[in-house]
Protein backbone atom coordinates (compact mmCIF):
# COMPACT_ATOMS: atom_id res chain seq x y z
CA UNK A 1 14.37 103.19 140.87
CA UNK A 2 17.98 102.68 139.75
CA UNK A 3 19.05 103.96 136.16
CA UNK A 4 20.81 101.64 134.18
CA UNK A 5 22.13 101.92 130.67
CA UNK A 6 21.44 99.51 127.83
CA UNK A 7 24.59 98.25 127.56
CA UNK A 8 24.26 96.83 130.78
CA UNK A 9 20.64 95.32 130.94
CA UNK A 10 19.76 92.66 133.33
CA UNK A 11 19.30 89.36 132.37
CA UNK A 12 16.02 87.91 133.63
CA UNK A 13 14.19 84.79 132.48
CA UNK A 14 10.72 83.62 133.38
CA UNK A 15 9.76 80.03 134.33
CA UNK A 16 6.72 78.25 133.90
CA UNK A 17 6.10 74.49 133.49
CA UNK A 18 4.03 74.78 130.04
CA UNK A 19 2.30 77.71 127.63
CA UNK A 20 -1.06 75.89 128.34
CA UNK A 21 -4.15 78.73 127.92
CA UNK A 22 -4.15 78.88 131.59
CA UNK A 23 -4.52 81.59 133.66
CA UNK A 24 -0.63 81.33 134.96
CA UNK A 25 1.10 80.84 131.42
CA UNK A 26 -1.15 83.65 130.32
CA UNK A 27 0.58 85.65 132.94
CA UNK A 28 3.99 84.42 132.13
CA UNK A 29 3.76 85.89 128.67
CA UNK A 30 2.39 88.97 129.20
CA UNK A 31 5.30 89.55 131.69
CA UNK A 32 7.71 88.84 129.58
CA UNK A 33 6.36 90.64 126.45
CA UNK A 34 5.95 93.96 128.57
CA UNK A 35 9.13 94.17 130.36
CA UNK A 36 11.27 97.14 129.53
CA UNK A 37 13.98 96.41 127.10
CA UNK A 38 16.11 98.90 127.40
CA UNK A 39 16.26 97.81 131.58
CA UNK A 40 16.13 93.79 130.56
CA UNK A 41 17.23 90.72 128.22
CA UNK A 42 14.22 88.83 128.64
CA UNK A 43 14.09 84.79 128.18
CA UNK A 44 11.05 82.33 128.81
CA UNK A 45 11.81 78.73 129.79
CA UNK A 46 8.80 75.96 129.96
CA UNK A 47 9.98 72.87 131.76
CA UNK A 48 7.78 70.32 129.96
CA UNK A 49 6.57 71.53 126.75
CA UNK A 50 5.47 74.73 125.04
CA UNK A 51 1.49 75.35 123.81
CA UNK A 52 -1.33 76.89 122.54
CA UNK A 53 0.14 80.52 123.71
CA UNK A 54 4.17 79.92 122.57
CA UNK A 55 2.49 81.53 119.23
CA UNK A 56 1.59 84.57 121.79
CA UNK A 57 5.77 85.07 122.82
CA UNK A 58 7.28 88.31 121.56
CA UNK A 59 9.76 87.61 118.89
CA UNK A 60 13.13 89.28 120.72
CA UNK A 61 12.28 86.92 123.76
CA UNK A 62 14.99 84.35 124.30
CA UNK A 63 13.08 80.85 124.45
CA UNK A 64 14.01 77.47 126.17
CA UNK A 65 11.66 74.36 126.40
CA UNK A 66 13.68 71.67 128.52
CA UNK A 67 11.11 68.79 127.35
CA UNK A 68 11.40 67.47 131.57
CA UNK A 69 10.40 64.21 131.41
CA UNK A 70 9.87 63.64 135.05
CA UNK A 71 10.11 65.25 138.51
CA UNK A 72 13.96 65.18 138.99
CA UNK A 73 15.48 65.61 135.60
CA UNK A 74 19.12 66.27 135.86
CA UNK A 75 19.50 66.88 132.23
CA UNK A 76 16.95 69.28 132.11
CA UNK A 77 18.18 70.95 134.76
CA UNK A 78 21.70 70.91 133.17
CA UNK A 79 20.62 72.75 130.35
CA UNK A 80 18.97 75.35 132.31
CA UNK A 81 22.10 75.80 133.91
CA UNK A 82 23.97 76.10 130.52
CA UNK A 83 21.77 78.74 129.33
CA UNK A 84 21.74 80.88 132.60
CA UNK A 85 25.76 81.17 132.15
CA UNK A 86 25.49 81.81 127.93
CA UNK A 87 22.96 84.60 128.18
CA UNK A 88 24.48 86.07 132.33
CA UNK A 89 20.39 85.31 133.59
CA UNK A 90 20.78 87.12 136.84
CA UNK A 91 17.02 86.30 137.62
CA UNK A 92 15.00 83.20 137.44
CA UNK A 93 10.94 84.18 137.80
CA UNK A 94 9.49 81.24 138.56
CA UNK A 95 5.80 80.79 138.31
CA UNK A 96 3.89 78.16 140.32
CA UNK A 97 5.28 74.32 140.48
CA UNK A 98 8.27 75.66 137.85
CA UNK A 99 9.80 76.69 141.36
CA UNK A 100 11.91 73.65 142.08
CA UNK A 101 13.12 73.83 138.39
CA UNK A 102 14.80 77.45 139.33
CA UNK A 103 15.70 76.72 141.85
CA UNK A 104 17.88 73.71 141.44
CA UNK A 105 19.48 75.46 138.79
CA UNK A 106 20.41 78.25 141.41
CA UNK A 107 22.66 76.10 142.95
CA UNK A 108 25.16 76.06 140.37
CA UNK A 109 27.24 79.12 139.15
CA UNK A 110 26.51 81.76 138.09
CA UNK A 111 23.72 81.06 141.78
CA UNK A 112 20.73 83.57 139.70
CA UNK A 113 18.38 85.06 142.12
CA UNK A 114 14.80 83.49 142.10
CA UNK A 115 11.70 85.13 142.76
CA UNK A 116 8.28 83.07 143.30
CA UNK A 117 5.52 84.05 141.56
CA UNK A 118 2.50 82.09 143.54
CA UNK A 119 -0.55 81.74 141.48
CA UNK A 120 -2.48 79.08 143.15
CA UNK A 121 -6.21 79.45 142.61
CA UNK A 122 -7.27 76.51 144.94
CA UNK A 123 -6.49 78.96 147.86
CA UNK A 124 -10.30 78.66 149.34
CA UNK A 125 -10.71 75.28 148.91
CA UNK A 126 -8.57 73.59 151.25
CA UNK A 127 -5.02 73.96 152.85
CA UNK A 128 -2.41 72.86 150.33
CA UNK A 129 0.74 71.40 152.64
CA UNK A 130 3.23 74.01 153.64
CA UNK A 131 5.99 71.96 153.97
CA UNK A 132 6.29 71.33 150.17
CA UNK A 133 7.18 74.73 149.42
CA UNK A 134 9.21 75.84 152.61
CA UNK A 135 12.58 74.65 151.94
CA UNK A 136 12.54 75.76 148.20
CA UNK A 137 11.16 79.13 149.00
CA UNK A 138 13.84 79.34 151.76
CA UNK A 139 16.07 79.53 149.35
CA UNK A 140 14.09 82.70 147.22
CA UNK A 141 14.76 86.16 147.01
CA UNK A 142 11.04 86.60 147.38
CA UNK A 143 7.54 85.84 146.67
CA UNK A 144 5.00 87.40 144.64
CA UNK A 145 1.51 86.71 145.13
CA UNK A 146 -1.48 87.04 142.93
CA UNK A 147 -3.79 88.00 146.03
CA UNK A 148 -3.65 88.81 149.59
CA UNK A 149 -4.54 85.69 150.52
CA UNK A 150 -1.55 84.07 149.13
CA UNK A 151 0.62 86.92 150.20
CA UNK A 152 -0.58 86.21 154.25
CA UNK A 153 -0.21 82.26 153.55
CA UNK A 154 3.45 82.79 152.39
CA UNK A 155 4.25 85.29 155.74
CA UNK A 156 2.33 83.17 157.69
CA UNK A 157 2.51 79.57 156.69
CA UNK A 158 6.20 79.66 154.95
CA UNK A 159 7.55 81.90 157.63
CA UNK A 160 8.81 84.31 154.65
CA UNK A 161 9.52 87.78 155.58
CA UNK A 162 6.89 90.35 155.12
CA UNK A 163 10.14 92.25 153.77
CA UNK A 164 10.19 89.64 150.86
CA UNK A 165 6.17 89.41 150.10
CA UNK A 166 4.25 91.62 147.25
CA UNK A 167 1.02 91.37 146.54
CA UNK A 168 0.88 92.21 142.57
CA UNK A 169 -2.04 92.34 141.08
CA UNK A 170 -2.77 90.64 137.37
CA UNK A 171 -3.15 92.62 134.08
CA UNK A 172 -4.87 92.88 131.04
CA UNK A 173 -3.72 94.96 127.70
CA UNK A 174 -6.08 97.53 125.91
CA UNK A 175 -6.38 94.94 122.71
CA UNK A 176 -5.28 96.72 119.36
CA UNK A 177 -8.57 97.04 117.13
CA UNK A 178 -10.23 93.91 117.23
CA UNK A 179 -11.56 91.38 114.99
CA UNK A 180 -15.38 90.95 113.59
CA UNK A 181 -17.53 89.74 116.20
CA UNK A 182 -18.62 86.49 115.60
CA UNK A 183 -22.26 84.72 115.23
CA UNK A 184 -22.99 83.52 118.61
CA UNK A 185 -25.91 81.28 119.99
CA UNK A 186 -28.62 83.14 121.41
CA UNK A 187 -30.08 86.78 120.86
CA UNK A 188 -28.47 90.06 121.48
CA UNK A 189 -29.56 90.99 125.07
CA UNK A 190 -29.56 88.07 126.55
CA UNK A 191 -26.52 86.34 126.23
CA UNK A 192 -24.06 85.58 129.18
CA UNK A 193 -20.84 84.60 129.02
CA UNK A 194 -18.40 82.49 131.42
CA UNK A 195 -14.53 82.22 130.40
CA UNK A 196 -12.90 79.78 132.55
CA UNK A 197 -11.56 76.07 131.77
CA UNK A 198 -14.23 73.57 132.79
CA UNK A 199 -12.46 72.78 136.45
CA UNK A 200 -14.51 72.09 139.22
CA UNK A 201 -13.15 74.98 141.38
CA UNK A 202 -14.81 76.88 138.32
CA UNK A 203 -18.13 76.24 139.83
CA UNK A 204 -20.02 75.83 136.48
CA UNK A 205 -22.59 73.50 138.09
CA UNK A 206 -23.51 75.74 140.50
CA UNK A 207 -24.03 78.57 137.43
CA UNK A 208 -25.82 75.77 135.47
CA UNK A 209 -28.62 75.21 137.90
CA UNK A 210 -28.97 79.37 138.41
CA UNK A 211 -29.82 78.93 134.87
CA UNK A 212 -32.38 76.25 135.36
CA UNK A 213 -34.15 79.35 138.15
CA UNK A 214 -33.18 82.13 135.78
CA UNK A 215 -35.00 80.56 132.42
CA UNK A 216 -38.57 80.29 134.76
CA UNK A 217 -38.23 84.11 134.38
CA UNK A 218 -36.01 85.05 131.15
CA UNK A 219 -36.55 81.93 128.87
CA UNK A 220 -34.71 83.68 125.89
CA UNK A 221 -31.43 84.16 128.27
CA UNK A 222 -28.78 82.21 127.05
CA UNK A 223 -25.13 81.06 128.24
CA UNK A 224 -21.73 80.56 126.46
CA UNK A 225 -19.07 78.94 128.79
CA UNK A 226 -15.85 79.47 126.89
CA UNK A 227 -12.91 77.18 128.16
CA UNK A 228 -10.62 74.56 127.74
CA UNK A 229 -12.27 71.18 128.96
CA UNK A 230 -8.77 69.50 130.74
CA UNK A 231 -10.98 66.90 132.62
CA UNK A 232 -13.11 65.03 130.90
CA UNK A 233 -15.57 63.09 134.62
CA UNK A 234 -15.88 67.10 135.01
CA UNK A 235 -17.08 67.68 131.47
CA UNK A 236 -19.02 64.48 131.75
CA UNK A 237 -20.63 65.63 135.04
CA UNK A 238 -21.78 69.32 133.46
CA UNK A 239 -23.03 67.99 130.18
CA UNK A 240 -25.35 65.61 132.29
CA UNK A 241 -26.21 68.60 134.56
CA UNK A 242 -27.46 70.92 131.43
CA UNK A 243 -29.97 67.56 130.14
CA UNK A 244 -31.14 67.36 133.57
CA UNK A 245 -32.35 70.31 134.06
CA UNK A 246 -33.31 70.30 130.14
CA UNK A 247 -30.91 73.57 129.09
CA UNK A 248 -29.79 72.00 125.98
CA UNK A 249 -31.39 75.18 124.21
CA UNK A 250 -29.86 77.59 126.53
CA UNK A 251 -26.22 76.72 127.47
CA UNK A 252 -23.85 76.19 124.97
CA UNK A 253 -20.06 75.22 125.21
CA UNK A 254 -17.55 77.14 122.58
CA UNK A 255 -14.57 75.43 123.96
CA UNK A 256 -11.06 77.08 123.92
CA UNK A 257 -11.35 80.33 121.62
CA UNK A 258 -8.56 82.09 120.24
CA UNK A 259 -10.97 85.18 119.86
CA UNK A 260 -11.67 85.54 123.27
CA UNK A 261 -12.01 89.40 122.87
CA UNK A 262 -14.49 89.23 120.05
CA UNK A 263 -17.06 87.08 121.70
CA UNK A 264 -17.08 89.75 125.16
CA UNK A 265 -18.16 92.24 122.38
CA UNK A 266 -20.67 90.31 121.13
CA UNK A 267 -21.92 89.47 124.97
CA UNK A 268 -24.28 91.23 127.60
CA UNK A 269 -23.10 90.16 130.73
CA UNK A 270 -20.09 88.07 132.39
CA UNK A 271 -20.08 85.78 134.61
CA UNK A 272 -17.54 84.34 137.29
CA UNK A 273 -19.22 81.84 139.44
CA UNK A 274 -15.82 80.08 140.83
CA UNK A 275 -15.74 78.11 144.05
CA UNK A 276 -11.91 79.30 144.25
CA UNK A 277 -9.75 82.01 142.46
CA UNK A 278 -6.76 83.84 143.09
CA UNK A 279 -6.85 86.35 140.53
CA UNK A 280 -9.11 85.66 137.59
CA UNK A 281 -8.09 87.43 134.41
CA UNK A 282 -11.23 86.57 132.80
CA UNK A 283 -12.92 88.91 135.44
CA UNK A 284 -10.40 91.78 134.07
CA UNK A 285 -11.41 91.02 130.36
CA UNK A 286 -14.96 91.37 131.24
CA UNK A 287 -14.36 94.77 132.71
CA UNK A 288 -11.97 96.01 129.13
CA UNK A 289 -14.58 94.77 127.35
CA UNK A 290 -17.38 96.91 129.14
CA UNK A 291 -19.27 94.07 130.29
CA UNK A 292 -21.63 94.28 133.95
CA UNK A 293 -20.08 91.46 135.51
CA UNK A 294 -21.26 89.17 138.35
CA UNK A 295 -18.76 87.13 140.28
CA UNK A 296 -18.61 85.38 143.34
CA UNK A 297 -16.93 86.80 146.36
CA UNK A 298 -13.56 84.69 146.17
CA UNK A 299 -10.28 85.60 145.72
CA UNK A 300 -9.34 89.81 144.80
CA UNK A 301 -12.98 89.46 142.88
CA UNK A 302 -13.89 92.05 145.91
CA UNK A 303 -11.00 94.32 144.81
CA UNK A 304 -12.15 94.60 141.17
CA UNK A 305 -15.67 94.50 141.33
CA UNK A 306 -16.58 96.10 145.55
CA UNK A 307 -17.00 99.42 146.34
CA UNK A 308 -13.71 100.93 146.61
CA UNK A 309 -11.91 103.70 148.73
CA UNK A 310 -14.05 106.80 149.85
CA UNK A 311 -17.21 106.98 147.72
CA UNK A 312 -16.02 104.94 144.84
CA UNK A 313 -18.89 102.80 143.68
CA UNK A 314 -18.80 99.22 142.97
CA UNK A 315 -18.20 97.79 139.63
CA UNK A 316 -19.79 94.92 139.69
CA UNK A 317 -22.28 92.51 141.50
CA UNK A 318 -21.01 89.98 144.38
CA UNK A 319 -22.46 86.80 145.18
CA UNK A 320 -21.24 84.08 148.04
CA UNK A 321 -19.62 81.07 145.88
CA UNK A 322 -21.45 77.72 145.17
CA UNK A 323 -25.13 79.88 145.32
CA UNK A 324 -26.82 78.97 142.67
CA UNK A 325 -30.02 81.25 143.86
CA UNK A 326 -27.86 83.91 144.61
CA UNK A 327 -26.47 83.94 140.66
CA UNK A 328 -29.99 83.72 139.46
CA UNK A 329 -30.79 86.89 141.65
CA UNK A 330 -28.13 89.22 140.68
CA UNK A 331 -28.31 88.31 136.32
CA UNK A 332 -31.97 88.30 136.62
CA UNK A 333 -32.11 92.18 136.91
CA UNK A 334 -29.47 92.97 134.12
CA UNK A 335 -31.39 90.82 131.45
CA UNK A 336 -33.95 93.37 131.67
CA UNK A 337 -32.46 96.45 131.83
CA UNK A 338 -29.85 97.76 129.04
CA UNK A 339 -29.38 100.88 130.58
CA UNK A 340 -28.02 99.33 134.00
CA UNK A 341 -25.73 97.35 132.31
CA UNK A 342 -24.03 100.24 130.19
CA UNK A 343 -23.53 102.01 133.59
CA UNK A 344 -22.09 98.72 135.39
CA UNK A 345 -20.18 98.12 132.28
CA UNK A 346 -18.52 101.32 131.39
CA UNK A 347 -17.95 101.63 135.37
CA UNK A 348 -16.31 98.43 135.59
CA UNK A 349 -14.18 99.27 132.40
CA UNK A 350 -12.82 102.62 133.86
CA UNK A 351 -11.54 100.79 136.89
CA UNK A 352 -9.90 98.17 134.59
CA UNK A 353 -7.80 100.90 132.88
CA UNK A 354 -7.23 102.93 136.02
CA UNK A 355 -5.84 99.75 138.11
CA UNK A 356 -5.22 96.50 136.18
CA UNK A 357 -3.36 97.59 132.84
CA UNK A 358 0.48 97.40 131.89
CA UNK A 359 2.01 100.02 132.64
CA UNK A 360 1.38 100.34 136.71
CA UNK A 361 1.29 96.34 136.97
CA UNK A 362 4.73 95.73 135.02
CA UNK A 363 6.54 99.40 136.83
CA UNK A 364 5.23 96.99 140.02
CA UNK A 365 7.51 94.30 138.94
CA UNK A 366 10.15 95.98 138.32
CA UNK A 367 10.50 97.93 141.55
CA UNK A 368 10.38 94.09 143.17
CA UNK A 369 13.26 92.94 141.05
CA UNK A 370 14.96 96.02 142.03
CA UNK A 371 14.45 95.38 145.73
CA UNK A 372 15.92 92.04 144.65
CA UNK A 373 18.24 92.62 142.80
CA UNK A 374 19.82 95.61 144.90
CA UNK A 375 20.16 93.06 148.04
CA UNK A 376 17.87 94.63 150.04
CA UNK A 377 18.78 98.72 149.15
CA UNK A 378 14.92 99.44 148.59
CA UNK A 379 13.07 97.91 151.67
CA UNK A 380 11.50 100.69 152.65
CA UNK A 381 7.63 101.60 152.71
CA UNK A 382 8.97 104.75 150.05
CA UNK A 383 10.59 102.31 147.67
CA UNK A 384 8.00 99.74 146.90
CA UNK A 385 4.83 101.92 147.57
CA UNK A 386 2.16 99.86 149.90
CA UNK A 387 -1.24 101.25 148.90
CA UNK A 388 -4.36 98.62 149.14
CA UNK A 389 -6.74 100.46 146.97
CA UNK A 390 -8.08 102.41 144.38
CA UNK A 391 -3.99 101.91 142.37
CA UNK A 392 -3.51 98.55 143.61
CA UNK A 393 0.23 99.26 143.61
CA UNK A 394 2.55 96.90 144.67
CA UNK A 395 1.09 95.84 148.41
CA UNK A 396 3.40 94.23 151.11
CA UNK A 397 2.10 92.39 154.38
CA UNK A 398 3.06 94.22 157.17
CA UNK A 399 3.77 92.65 160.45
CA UNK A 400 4.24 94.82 127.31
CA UNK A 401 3.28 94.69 123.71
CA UNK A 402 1.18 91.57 123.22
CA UNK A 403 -1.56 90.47 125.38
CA UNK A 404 -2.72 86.87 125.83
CA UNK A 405 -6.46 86.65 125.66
CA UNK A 406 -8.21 83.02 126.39
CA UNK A 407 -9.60 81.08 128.73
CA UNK A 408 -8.01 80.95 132.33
């Protein structure tokens, strides 16, 4: 990696459309509050509006909310433009949809560099059109994808250049202390918890009706799905779900929490039961916060919960998505025994800490804007190390200080 001196830091600013508690903004942030300072002058834009996690921003990052009021907004996109040439942005990050945004601000001096940052979590649930995304990311420096399944789709279905894919993996932060745990529904030793916004790629239906099987047999288990609720016909659809199967007593919905953290410690076991992910930080809090996790087998859940390199043993239980016996089966077992889910747990939190914190996951980054930035000088296998598992280092196809902790 190239040495540079303070004086002459690099000017990078991330892009996302809103600081929604989504999975993506939460992302965004963490990025940018982790960053080296003394390498780069780091700025956040949101497109639309800021929200819930602008409070979550560290203080010395350089913040622009261009309030786009529609698709094409040339004004917007003028004062993008402005602030790339007052504060020399060499590099526009965009995450997501925010791509167009960067890169029609690209086209004007001083031309930035963009970089892609593809989080789509739909990926198993359909093919989203390619043709959407090939002229802007044409005109990219690269792409960085959340999973290897995003990573192929941009090689294979954008034509990108394996030479210009990463596969970066998503991050959590050790949190700092931690606040009281809270009074929670349910008793200790039973309770399971879900974080994820009620979407229906989320597959909470399916992990309502494994807890109409699992009750038959643990009638004190209870479950605490912790999430935003964006669409209201899916809310709808799950609150009618829990009376039909007569729950009421044994599912209960927190909503967004702010103290995400506090209610995993005051939790037995988590719970991912998605139809589709791409890379579920939930799953990754679960594992910091010792939890034995079950999640279905979508996305890089393999990655961080399967059995890893040589004899590295799994950290987690797998279940096919949209299984709702298959759920039942694997929480079943660690309702009743304590001493299996210490050993799941405290396995699944060493591989948190040996593969998913900041430090490996933002040096990652960097070495990708430094491929980018350098015009190509570090292509090599040497410079940007491709190794699948156990560090999950910065994979390519071949042909800091705050965390953001809520529901993805």
């Amino acid at each position: 990696m190239i040495d540079r001196a303070p004086a002459s830091r690099i000017g990078v600013m991330h892009i996302t459309d809103t600081l929604a508690a989504g999975g993506t903004e939460r992302v965004a942030v963490n990025v940018v509050n982790n960053l080296p300072r003394d390498r780069f002058q780091v700025h956040l834009c949101t497109t639309r509006q800021d929200g819930p996690l602008a409070g979550s921003v560290a203080e010395d990052v350089g913040r622009l909310c261009l309030n786009r009021s529609r698709t094409v907004d040339p004004k917007a996109i003028r004062r993008l433009v402005a602030y790339v040439r007052q504060h020399n942005i060499s590099l526009l990050h965009a995450h997501s949809t925010s791509l167009y945004t960067a890169i029609a601000a690209s086209l004007f001096p001083p031309h930035p560099a963009v970089i892609w940052h593809d989080h789509y979590g739909k990926c198993a649930m359909g093919e989203r059109p390619a043709w959407r995304f090939r002229l802007p990311v044409n005109r990219t420096r690269g792409v960085i994808a959340v999973n290897e399944q995003l990573a192929d789709w941009s090689r294979d279905r954008l034509r990108v250049p394996a030479s210009r894919v990463w596969y970066v993996p998503n991050f959590v932060i050790t949190p700092e202390g931690g606040g009281p745990i809270p009074s929670l529904p349910g008793r200790a030793g039973s309770r399971i918890v879900c974080v994820a916004n009620l979407r229906p790629q989320k597959g909470h239906l399916a992990l309502i009706r494994a807890m109409s099987m699992l009750v038959q047999d643990a009638p004190q288990a209870h479950l605490l799905l912790v999430g935003a609720h964006p669409d209201p016909t899916h809310l709808e659809e799950i609150r009618k779900e829990i009376a039909e199967h007569h729950l009421e007593q044994n599912i209960t919905l927190l909503g967004q929490q702010a103290n995400v953290s506090s209610i995993l410690r005051a939790c037995d076991i988590g719970v991912l039961s998605s139809l589709s992910e791409a890379f579920p930080l939930s799953l990754l809090e679960y594992g910091m916060s010792g939890l034995a996790s079950v999640a279905t087998r979508v996305g890089q859940c393999d990655e961080i919960l399967g059995p890893g390199p040589g004899n590295e043993r799994q950290a987690g239980l797998l279940v096919e998505p949209n299984s709702p016996e298959q759920l039942a089966k694997a929480i079943l077992p660690l309702l009743s025994a304590p001493e299996l889910r210490a050993q799941l747990g405290e396995r699944f939190r060493s591989r948190v800490l040996a593969r998913y914190t900041v430090d490996p996951v933002i040096e990652q980054i960097c070495q990708v804007y430094d491929a980018v930035l350098d015009d190509g000088r570090q292509t090599t296998d040497d410079s940007v190390a491709v190794v699948r598992r156990p560090s999950s280092i910065v994979r390519r196809p071949t042909e800091g200080t705050k965390n953001v902790r809520s529901s993805s």
